[in-house]
C-alpha atoms as a PDB file:
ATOM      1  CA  UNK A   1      45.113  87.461 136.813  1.00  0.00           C
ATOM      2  CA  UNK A   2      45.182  83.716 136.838  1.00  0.00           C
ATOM      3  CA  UNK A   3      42.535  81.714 139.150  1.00  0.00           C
ATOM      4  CA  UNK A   4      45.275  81.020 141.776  1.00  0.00           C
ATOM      5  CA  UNK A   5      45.899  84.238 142.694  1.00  0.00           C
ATOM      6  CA  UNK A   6      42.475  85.381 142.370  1.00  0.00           C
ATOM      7  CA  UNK A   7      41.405  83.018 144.698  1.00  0.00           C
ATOM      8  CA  UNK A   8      44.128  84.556 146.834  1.00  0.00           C
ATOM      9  CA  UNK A   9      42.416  87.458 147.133  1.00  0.00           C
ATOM     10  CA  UNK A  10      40.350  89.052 150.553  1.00  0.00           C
ATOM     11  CA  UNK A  11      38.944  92.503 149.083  1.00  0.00           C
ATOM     12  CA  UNK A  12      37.519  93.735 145.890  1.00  0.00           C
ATOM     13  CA  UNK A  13      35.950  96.658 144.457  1.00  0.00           C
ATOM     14  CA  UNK A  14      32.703  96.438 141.980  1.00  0.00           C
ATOM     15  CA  UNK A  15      32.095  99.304 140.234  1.00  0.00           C
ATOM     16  CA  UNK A  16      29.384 100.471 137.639  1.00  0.00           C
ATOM     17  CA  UNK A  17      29.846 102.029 134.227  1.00  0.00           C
ATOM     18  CA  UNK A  18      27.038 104.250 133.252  1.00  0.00           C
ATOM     19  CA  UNK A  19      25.523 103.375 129.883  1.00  0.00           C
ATOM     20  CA  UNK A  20      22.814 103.522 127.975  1.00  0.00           C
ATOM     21  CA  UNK A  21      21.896 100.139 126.941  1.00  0.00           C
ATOM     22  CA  UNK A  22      23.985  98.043 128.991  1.00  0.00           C
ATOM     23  CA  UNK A  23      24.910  97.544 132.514  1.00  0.00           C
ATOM     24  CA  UNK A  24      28.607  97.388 132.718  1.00  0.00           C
ATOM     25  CA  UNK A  25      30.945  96.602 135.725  1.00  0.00           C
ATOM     26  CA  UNK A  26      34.279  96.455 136.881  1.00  0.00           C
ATOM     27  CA  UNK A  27      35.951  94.453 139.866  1.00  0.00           C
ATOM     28  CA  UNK A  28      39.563  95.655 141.266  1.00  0.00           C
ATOM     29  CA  UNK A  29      41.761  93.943 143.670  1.00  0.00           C
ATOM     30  CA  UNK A  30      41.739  96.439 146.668  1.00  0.00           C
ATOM     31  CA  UNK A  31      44.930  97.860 147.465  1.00  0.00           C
ATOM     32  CA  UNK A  32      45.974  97.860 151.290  1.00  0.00           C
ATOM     33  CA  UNK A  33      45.864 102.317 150.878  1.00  0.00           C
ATOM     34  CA  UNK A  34      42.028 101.601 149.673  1.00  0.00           C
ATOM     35  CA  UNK A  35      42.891 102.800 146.350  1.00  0.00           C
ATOM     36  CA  UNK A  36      41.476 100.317 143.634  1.00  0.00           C
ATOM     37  CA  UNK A  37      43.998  97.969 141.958  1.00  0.00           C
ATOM     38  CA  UNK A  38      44.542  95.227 139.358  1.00  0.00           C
ATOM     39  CA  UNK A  39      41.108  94.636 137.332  1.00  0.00           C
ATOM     40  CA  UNK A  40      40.234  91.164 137.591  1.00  0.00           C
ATOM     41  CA  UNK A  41      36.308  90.512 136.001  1.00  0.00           C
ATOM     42  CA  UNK A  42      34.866  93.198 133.765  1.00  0.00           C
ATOM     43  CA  UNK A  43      30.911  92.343 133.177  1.00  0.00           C
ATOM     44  CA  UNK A  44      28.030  93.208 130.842  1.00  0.00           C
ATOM     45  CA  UNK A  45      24.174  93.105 131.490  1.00  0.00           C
ATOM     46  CA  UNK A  46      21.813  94.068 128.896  1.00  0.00           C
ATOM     47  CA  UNK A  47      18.732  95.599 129.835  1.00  0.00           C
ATOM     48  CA  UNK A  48      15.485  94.291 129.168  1.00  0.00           C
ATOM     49  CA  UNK A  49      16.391  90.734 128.541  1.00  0.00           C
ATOM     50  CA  UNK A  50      13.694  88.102 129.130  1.00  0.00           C
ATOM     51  CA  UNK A  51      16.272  85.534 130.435  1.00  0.00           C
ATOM     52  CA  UNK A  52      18.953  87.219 132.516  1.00  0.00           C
ATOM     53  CA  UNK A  53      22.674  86.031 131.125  1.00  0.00           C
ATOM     54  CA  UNK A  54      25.739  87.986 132.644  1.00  0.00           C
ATOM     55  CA  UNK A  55      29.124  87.339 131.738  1.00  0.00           C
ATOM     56  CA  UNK A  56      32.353  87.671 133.602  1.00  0.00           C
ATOM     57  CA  UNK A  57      35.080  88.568 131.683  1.00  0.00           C
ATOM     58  CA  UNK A  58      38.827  88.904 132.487  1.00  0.00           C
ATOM     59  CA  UNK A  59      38.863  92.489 131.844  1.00  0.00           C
ATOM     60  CA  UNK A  60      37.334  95.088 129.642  1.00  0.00           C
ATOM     61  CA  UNK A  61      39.062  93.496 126.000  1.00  0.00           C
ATOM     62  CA  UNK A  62      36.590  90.828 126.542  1.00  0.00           C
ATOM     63  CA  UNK A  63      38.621  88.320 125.034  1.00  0.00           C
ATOM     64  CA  UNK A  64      38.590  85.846 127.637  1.00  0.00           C
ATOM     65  CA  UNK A  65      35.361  84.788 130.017  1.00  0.00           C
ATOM     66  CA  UNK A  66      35.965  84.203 133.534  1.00  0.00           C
ATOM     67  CA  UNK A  67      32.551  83.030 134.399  1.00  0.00           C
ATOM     68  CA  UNK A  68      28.871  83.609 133.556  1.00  0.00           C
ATOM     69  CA  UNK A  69      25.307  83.540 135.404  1.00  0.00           C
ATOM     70  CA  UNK A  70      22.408  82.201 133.977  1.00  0.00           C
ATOM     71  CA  UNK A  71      18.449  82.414 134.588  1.00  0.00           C
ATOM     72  CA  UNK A  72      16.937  78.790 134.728  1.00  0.00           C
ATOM     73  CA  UNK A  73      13.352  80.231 133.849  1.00  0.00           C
ATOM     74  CA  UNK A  74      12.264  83.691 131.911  1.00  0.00           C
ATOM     75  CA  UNK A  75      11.114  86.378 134.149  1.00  0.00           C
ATOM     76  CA  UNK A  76      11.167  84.671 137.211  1.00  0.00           C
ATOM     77  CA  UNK A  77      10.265  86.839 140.616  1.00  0.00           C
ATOM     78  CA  UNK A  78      12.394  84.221 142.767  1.00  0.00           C
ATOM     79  CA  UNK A  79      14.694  84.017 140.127  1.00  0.00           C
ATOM     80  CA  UNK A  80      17.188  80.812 140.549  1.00  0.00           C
ATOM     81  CA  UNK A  81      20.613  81.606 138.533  1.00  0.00           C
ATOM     82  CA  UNK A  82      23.157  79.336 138.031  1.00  0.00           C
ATOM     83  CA  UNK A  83      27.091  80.343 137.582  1.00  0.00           C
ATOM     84  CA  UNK A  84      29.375  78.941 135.410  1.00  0.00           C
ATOM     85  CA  UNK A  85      33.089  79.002 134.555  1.00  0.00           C
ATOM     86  CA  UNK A  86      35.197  79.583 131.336  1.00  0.00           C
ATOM     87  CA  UNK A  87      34.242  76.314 130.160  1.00  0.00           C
ATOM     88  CA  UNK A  88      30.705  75.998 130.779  1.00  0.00           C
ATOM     89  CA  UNK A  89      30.643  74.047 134.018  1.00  0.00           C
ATOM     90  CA  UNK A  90      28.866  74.728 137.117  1.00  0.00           C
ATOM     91  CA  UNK A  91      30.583  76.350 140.234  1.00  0.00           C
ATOM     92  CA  UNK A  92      27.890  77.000 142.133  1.00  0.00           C
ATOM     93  CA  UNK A  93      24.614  78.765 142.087  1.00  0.00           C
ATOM     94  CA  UNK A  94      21.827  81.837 143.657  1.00  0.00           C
ATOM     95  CA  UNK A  95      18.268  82.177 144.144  1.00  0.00           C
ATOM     96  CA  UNK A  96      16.299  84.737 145.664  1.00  0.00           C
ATOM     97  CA  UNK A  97      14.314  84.140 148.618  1.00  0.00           C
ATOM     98  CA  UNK A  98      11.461  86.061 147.105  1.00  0.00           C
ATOM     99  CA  UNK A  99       9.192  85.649 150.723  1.00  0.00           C
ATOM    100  CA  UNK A 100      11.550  86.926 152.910  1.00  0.00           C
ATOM    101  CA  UNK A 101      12.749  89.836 150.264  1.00  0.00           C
ATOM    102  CA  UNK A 102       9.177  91.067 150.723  1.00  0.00           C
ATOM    103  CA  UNK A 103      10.676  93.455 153.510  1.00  0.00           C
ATOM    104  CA  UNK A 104      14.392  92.632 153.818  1.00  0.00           C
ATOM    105  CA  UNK A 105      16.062  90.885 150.530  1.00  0.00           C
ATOM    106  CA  UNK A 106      17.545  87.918 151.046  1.00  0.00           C
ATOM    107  CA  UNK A 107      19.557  85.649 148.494  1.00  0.00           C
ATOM    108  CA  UNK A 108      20.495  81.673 148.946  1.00  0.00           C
ATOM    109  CA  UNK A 109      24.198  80.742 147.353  1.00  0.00           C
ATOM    110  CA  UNK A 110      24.810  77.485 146.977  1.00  0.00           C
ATOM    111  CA  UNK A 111      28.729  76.254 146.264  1.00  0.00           C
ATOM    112  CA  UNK A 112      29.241  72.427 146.069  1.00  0.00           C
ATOM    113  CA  UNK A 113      31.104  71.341 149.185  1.00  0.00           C
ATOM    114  CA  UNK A 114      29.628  73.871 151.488  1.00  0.00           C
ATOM    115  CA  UNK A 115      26.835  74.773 153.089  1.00  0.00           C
ATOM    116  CA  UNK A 116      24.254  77.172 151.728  1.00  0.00           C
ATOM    117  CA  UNK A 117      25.234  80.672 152.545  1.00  0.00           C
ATOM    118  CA  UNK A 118      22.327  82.797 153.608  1.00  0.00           C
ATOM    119  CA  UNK A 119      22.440  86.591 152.038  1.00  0.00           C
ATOM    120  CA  UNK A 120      20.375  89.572 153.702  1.00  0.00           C
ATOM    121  CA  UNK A 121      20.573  93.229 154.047  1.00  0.00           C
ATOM    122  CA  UNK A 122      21.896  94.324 156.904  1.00  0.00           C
ATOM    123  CA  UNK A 123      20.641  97.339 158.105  1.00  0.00           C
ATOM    124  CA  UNK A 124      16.363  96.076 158.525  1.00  0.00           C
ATOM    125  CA  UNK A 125      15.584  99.622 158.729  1.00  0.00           C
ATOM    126  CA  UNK A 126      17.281 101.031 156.070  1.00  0.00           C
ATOM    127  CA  UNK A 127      15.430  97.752 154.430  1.00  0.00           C
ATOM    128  CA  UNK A 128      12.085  98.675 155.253  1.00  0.00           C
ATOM    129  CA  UNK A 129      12.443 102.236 154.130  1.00  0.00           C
ATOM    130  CA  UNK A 130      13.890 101.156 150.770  1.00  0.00           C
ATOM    131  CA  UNK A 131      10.592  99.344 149.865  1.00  0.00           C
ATOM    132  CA  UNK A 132       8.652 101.766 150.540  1.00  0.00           C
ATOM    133  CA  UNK A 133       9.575 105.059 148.912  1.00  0.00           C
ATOM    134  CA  UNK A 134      11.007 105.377 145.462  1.00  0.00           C
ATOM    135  CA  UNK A 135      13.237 108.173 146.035  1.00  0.00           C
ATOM    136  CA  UNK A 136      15.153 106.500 148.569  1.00  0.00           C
ATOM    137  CA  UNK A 137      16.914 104.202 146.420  1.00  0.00           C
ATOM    138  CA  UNK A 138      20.134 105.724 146.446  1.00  0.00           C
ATOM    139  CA  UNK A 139      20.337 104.777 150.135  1.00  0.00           C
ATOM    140  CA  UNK A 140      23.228 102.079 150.215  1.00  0.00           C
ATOM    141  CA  UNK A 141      22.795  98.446 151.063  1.00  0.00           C
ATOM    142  CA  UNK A 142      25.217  96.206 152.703  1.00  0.00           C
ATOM    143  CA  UNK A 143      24.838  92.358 152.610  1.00  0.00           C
ATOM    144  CA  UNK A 144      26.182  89.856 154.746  1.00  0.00           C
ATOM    145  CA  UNK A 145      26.621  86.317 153.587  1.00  0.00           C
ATOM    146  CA  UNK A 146      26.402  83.794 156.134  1.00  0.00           C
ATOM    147  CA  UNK A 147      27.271  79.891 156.852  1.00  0.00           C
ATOM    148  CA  UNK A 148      24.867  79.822 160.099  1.00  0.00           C
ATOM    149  CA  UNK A 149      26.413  82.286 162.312  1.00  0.00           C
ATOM    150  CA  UNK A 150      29.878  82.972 160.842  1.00  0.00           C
ATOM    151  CA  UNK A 151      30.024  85.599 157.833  1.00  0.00           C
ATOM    152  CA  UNK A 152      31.359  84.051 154.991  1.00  0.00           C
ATOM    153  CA  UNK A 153      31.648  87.578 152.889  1.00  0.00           C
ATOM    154  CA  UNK A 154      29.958  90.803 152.514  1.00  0.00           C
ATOM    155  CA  UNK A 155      29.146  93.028 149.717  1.00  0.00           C
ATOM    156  CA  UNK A 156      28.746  96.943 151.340  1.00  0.00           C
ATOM    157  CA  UNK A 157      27.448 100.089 149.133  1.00  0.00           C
ATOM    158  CA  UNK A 158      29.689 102.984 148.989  1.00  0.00           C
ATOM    159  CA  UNK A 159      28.206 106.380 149.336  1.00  0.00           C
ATOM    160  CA  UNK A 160      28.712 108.555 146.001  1.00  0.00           C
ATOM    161  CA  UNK A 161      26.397 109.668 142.915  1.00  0.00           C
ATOM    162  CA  UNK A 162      27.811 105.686 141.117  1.00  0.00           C
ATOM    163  CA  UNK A 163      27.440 101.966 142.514  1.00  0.00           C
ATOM    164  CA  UNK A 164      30.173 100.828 144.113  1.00  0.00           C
ATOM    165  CA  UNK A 165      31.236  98.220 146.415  1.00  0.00           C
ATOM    166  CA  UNK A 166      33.112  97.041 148.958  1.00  0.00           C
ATOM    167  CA  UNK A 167      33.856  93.117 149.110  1.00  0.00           C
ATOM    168  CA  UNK A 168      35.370  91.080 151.255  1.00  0.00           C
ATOM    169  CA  UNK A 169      35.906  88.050 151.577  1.00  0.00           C
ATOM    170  CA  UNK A 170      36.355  86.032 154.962  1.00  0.00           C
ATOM    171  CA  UNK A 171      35.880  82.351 154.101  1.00  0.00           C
ATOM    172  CA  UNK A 172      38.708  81.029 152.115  1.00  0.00           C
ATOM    173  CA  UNK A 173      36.819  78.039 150.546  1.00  0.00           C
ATOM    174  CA  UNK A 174      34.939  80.821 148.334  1.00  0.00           C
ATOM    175  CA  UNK A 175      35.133  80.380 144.605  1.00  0.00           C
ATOM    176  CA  UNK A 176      35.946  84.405 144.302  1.00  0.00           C
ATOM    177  CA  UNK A 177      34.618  84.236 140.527  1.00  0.00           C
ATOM    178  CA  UNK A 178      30.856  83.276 142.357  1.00  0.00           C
ATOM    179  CA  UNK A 179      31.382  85.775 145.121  1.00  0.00           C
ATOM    180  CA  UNK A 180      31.603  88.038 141.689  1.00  0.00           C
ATOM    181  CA  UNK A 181      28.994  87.069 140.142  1.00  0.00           C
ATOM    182  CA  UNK A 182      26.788  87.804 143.214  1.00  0.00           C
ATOM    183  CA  UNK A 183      28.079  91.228 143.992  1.00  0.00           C
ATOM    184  CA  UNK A 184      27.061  92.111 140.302  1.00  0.00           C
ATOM    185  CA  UNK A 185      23.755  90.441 140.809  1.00  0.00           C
ATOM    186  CA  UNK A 186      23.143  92.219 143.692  1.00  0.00           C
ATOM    187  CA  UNK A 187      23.445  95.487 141.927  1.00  0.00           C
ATOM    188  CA  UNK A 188      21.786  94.084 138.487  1.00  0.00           C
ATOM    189  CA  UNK A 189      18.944  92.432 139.949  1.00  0.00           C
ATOM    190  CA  UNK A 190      18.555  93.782 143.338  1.00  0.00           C
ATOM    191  CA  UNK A 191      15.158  96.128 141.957  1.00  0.00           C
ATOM    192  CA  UNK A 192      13.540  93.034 140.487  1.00  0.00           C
END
């Protein structure tokens, strides 16, 4: 799918692949019946890395890179990441706003042109009750991404024994390959 009509796009699906030494996800265009369509990014996270490095491909051939996110520092709590396209240039970047994650997790993406978008989970209780007891991990999240009041997108968990997720995308101005690269960071580095 070219950039153009990515861009084009409202809804996706993020899905993980179960593996043993790699993360591995797929996005899909969502189809107006819900039913998952064209694949658009395909991405791979190895585990255990000291400096976190995702890449976006095009799909699961992994012969052409859509985009990439980057750690600036090694093992970093507030970890700042910055995103980058097919050629190496910056589209935009996220941090985590390690003070306020303490209790609710909250993210900070930055695209040039606009303003920062402000990331938390939605649900404070659900939240609270994730910090505090292992076992309730598998409750699902749901993140809202916000230019001061207006939501710019969300990213919602999907009930079911594998991640998925539920984008969408309200603010046309998005680059979709950085709305990407933060629903897989969500799920990558959300336990960090």
């Amino acid at each position: 799918m070219d950039i153009a009509t990515l861009q084009a796009q409202t809804r996706l699906y993020l899905r993980q692949k179960i593996t043993v030494m790699v993360n591995r996800y797929v996005v899909h265009v969502a189809l107006p019946d819900g039913s998952e369509g064209e694949t658009v990014a395909f991405a791979e996270q190895k585990r255990l890395a000291l400096k976190e490095q995702v890449t976006l491909y095009t799909d699961e051939s992994r012969q052409e890179t859509l985009a990439e996110f980057k750690a600036r520092k090694v093992l970093d709590v507030a970890g700042e990441y910055d995103v980058l396209d097919h050629a190496g240039a910056r589209i935009g970047s996220f941090r985590k706003d390690f003070g306020r994650s303490l209790l609710r997790s909250t993210w900070h993406l930055q695209q040039p042109g606009l303003p920062t978008l402000t990331g938390q989970e939605r649900n404070v209780a659900v939240a609270v009750l994730r910090r505090f007891s292992d076992s309730l991990q598998w409750l699902p999240y749901h993140f809202d991404f916000s230019i001061g009041a207006s939501i710019a997108f969300s990213v919602v968990r999907r009930w079911g024994l594998r991640d998925r997720y539920a984008i969408e995308v309200r603010d046309p101005r998005l680059d979709r390959r950085l709305v990407i690269a933060m629903a897989v960071a969500l799920d990558a580095l959300q336990a960090r």
